[in-house]
N, C-alpha and C. Protein backbone atom coordinates (compact mmCIF):
# COMPACT_ATOMS: atom_id res chain seq x y z
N UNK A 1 91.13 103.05 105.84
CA UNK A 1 90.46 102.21 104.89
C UNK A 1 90.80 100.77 105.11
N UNK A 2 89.95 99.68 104.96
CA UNK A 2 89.99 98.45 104.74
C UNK A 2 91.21 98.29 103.67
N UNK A 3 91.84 97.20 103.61
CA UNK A 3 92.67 96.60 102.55
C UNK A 3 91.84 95.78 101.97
N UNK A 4 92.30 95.07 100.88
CA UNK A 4 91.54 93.46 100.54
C UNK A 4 93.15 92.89 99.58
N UNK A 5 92.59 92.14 98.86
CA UNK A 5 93.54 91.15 98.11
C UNK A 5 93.43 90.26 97.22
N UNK A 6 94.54 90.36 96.01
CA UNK A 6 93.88 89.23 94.50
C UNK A 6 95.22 88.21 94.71
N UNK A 7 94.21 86.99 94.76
CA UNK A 7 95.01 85.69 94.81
C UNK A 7 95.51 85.17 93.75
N UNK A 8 95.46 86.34 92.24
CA UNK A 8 95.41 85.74 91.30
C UNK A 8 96.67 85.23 90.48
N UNK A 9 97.62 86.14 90.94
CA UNK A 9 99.07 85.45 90.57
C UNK A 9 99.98 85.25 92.06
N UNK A 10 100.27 83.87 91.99
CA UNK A 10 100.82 83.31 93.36
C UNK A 10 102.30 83.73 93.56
N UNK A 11 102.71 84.35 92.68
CA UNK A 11 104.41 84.80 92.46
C UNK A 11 104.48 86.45 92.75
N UNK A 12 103.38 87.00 92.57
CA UNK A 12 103.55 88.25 92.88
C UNK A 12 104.13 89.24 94.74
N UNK A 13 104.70 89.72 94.06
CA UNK A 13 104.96 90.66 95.31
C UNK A 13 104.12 92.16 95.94
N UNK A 14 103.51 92.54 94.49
CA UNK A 14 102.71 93.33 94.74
C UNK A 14 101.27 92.98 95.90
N UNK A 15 100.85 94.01 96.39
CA UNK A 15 99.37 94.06 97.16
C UNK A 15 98.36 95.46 96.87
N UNK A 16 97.26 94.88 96.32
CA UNK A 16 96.54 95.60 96.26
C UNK A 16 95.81 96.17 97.69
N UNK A 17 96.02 97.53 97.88
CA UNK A 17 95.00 97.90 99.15
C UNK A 17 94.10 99.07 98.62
N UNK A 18 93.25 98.81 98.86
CA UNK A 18 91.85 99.41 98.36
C UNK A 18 91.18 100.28 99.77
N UNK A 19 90.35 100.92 99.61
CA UNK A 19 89.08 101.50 100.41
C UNK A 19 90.13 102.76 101.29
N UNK A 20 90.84 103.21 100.56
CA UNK A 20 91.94 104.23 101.34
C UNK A 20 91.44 105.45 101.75
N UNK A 21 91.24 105.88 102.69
CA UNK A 21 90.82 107.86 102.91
C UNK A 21 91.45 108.40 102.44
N UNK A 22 91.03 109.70 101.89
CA UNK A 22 91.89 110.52 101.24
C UNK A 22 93.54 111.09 102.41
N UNK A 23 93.29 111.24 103.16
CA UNK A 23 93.85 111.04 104.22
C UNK A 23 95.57 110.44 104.37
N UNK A 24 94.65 109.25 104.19
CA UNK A 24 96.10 107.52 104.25
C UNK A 24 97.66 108.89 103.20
N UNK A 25 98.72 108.59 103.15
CA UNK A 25 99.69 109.17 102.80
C UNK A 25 100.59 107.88 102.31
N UNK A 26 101.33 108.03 101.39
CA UNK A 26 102.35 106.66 100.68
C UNK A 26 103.69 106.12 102.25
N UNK A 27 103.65 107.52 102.61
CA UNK A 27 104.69 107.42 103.71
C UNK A 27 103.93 106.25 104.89
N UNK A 28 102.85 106.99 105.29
CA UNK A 28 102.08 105.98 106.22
C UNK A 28 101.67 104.40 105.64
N UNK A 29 101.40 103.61 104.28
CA UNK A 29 101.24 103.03 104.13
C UNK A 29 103.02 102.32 104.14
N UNK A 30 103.79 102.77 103.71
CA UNK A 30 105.11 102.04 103.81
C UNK A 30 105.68 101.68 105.14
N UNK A 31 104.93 102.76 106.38
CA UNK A 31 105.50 102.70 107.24
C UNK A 31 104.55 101.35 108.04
N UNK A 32 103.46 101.20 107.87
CA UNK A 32 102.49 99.90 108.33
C UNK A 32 102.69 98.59 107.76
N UNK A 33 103.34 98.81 106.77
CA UNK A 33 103.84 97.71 105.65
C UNK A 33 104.91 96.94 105.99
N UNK A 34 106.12 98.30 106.32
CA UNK A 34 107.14 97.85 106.65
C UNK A 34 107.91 96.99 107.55
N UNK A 35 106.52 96.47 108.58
CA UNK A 35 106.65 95.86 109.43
C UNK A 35 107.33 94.46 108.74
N UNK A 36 106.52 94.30 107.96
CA UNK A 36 106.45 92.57 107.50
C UNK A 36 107.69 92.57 106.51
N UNK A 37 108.47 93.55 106.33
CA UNK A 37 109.48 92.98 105.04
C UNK A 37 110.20 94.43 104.42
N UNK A 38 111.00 94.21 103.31
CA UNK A 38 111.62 94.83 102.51
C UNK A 38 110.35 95.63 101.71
N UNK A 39 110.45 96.98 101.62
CA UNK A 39 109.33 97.59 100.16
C UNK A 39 110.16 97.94 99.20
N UNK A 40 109.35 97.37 98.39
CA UNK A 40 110.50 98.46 97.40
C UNK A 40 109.52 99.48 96.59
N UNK A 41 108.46 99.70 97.10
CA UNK A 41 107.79 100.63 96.60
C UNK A 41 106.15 101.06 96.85
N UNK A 42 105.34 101.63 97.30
CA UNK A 42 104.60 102.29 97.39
C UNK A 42 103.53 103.40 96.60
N UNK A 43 102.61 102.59 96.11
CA UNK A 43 102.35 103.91 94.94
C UNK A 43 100.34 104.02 95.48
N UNK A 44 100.26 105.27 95.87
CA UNK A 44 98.85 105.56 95.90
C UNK A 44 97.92 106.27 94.71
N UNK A 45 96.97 105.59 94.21
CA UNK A 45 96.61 106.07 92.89
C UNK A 45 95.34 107.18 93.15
N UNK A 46 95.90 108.33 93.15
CA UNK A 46 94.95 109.55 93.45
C UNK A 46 94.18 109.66 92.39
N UNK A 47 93.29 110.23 92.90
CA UNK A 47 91.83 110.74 92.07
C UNK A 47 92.32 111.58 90.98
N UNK A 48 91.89 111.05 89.81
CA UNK A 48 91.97 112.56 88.45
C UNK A 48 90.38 112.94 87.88
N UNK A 49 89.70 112.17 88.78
CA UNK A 49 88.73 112.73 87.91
C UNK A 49 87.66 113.11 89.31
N UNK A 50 86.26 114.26 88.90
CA UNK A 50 85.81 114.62 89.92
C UNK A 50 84.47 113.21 90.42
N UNK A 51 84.50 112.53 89.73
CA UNK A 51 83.68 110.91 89.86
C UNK A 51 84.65 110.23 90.69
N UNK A 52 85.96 110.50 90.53
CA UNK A 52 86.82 109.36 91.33
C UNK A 52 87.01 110.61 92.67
N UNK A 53 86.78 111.77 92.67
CA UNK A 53 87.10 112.52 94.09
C UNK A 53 86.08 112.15 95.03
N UNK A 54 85.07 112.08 94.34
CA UNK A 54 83.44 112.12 94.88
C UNK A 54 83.30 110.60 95.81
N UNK A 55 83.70 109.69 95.33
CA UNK A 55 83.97 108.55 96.34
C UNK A 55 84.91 108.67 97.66
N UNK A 56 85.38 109.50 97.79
CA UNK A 56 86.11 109.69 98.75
C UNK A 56 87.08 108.11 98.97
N UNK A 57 87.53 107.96 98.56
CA UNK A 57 88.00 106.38 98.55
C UNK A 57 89.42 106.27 97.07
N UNK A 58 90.60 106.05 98.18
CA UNK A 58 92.02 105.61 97.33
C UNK A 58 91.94 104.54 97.16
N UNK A 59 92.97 103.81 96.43
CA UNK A 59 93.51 102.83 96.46
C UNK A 59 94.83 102.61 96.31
N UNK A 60 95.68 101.73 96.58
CA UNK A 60 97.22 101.77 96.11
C UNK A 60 97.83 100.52 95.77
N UNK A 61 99.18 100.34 96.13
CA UNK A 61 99.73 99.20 95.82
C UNK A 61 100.68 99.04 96.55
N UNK A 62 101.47 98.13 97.47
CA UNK A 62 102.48 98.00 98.23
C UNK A 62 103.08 97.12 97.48
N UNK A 63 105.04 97.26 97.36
CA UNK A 63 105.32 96.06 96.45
C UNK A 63 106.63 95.80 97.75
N UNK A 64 106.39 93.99 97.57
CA UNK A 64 107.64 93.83 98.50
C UNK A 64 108.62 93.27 98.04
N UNK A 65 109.90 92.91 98.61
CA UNK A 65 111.19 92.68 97.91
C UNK A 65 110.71 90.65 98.24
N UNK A 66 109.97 90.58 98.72
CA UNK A 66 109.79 89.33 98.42
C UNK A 66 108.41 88.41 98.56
N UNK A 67 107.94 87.30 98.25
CA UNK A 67 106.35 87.01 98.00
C UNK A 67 106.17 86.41 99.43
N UNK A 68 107.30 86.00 100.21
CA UNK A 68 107.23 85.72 101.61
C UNK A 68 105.92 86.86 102.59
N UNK A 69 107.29 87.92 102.41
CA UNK A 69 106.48 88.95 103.16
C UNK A 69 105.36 89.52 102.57
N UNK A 70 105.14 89.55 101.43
CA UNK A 70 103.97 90.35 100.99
C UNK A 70 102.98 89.06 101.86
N UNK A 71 103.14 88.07 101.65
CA UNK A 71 102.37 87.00 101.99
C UNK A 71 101.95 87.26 104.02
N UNK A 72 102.68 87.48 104.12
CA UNK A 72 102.93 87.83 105.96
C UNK A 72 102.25 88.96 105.61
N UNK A 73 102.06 90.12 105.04
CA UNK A 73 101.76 91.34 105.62
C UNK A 73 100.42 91.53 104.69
N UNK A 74 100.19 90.66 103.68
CA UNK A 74 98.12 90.11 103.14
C UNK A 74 97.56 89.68 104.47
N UNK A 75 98.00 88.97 104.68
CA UNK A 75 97.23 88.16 105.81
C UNK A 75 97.35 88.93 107.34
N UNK A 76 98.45 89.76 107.42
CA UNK A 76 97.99 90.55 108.52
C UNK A 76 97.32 91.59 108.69
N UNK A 77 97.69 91.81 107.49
CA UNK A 77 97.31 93.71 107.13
C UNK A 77 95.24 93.56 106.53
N UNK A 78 95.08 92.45 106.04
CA UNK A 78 93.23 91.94 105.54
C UNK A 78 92.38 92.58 107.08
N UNK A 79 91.47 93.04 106.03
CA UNK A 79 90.75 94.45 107.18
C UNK A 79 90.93 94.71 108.03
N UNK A 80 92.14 95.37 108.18
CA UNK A 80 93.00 96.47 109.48
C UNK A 80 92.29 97.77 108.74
N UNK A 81 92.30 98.61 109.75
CA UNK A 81 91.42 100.22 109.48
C UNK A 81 92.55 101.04 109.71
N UNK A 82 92.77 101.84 109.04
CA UNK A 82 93.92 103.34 109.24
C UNK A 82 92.88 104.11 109.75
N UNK A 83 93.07 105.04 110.39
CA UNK A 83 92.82 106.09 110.57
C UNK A 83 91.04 106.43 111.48
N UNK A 84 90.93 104.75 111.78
CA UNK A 84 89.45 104.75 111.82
C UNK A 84 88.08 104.48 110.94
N UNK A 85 88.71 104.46 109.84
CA UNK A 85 87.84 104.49 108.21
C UNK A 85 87.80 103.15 107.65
């Protein structure tokens, strides 16, 4: 899946990555992440409903131990494809 990104608080460490295959795994996103910095956490928000299965499409959140690297790994990680998708 594509990533994207909200510019909307400049202090944050979190990253939104969006357009995920069902596929993508928390392990694999920490491990592509991890390039750029410290995580301190990883959370993929799975489908609960059969409207949210039917998109075939995750999303998650990468959080880093600092706004440096999240900043290094927005700008590297902005539409990189996992898996082909």
């Amino acid at each position: 899946g594509k990533g994207s990104f909200d510019d909307g608080d400049p202090e944050t460490t979190n990253l939104y990555v969006g357009n995920l295959a069902p596929s993508v795994t928390e392990a694999q996103l920490s491990e592509l992440f991890g390039k750029y910095g410290r995580i301190e956490s990883v959370k993929i928000m799975w489908p609960r409903t059969e409207e949210e299965r039917a998109r075939r499409r995750n999303c998650g959140f990468v959080s880093f131990g600092s706004r440096d690297d999240a900043d290094d790994a927005k700008h590297a990680m902005h539409d990189f494809e996992i898996d082909g998708l």
